[in-house]
Protein backbone atom coordinates (compact mmCIF):
# COMPACT_ATOMS: atom_id res chain seq x y z
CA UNK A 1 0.00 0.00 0.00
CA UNK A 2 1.35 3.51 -1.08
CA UNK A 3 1.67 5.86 1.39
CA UNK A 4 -1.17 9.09 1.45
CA UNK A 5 0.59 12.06 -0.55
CA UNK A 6 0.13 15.21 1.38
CA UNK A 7 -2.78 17.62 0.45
CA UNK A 8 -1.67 21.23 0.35
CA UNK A 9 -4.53 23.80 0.39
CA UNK A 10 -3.92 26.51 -1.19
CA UNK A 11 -6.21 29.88 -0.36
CA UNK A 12 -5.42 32.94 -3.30
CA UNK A 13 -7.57 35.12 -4.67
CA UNK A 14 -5.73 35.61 -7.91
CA UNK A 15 -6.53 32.53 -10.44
CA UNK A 16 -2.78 32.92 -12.55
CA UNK A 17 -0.99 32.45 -9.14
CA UNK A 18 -3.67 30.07 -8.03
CA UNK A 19 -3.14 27.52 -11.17
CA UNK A 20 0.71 27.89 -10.74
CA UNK A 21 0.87 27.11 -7.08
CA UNK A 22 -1.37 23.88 -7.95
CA UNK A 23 1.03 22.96 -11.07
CA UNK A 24 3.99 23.46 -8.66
CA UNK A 25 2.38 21.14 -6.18
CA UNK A 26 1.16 18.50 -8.35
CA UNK A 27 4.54 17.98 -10.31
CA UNK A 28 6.73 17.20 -6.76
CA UNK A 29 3.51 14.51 -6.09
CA UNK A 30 1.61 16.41 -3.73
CA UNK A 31 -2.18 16.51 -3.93
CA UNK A 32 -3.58 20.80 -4.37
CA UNK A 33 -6.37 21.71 -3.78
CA UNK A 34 -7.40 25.57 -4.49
CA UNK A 35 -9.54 27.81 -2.90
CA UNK A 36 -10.03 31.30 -4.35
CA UNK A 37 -11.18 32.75 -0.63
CA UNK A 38 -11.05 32.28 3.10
CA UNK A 39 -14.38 32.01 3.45
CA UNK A 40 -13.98 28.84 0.68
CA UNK A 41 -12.23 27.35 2.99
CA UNK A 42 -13.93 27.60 5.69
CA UNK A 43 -16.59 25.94 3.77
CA UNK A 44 -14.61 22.68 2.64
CA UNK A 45 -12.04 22.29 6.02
CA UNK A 46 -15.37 20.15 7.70
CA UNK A 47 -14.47 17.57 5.13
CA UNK A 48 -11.10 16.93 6.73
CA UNK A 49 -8.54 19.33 7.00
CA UNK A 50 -5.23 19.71 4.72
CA UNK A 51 -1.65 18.66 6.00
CA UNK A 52 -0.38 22.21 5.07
CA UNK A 53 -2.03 25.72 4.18
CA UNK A 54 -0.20 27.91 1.45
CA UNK A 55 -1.64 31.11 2.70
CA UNK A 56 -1.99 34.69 0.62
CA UNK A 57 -2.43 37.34 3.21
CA UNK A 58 -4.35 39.64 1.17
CA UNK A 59 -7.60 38.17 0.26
CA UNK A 60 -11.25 39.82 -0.81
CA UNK A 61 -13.49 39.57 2.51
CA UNK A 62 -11.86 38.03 5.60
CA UNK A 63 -7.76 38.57 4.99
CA UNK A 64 -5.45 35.73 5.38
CA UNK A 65 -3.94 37.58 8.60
CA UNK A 66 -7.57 37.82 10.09
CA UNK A 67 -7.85 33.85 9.47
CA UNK A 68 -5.00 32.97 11.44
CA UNK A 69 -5.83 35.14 14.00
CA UNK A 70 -9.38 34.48 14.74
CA UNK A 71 -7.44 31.09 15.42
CA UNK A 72 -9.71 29.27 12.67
CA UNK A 73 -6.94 27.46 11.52
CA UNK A 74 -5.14 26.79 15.15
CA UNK A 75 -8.24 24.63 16.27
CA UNK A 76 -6.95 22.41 13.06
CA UNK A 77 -3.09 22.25 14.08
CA UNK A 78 -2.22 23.40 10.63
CA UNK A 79 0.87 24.47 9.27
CA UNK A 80 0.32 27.59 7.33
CA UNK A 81 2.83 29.28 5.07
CA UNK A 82 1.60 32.94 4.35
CA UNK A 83 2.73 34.38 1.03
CA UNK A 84 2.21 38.19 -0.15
CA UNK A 85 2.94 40.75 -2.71
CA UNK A 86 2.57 43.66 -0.33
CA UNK A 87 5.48 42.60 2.55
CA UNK A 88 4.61 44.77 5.58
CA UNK A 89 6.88 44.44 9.07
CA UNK A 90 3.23 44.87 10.64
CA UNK A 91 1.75 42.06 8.87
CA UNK A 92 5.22 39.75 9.06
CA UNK A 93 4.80 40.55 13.03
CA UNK A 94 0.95 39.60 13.08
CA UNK A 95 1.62 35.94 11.04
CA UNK A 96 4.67 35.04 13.32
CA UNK A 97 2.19 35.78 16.40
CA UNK A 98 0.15 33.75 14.70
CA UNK A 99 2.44 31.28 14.44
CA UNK A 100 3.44 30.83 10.71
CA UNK A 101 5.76 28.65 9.21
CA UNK A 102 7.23 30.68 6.65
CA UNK A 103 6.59 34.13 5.09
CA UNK A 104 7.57 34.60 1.17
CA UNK A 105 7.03 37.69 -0.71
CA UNK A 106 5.60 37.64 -4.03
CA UNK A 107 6.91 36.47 -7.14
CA UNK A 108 7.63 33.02 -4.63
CA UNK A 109 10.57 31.41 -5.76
CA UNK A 110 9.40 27.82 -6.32
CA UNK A 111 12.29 26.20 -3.78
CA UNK A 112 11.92 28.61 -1.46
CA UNK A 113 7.98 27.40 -1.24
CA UNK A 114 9.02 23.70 -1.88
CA UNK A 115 11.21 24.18 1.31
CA UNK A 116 8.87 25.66 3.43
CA UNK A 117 5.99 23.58 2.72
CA UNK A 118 8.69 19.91 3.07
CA UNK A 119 9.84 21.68 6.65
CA UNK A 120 6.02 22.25 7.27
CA UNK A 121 5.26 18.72 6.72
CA UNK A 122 7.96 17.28 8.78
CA UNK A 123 6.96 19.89 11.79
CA UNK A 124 3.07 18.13 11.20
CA UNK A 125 4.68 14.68 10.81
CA UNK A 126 6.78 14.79 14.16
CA UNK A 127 4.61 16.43 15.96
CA UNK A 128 7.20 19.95 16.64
């Protein structure tokens, strides 16, 4: 029996970046899935939660940073990488309260995310 490929959620509002971030995913094996708002999300986590959130912090209707800190995400024990084209200290300060994993600034170099998403899963694997 194979083991379960992770499922990466992926919350962005714009559907170029969206579709890339998925392509990205799917070619290292892992399984995307897409979600174009928070409120999306929201929506689909009751049917089982991710292993990892890729995370844009600005988002129509309820931001990424007000997500992770109206703790909807912390009741899941998710790790949540938070990526942005406007990088703010403010905001960088409010995810890392929040308790991010990583913080990448838009265009996201592709290893950069591959890293932070492979250190995310080990975190969620052993339980650190």
């Amino acid at each position: 029996m194979e083991p379960r490929q992770p499922v990466i959620a992926i919350i962005e509002d714009d559907p170029s970046v969206r579709i890339a971030l998925a392509r990205l995913l799917r070619s290292v094996g892992w399984n995307a899935v897409v979600f174009d708002s928070a409120e999306a999300f929201l929506h689909a986590v009751g049917q089982g939660p991710p292993d990892c959130l890729v995370l844009d912090i600005r988002l129509p209707g309820m931001s990424g940073v007000e997500l992770l800190e109206h703790g909807a995400v912390a009741g899941l024990s998710l790790p949540v990488i938070c990526i942005t084209a406007h990088d703010d200290v403010q905001v960088r300060r409010r995810s890392a309260q929040a308790g991010v994993v990583a913080f990448l600034v838009k265009p996201v170099d592709e290893k950069d995310l591959l890293h932070a998403i492979r250190r995310a899963l080990r975190c969620e694997v052993h339980g650190e």
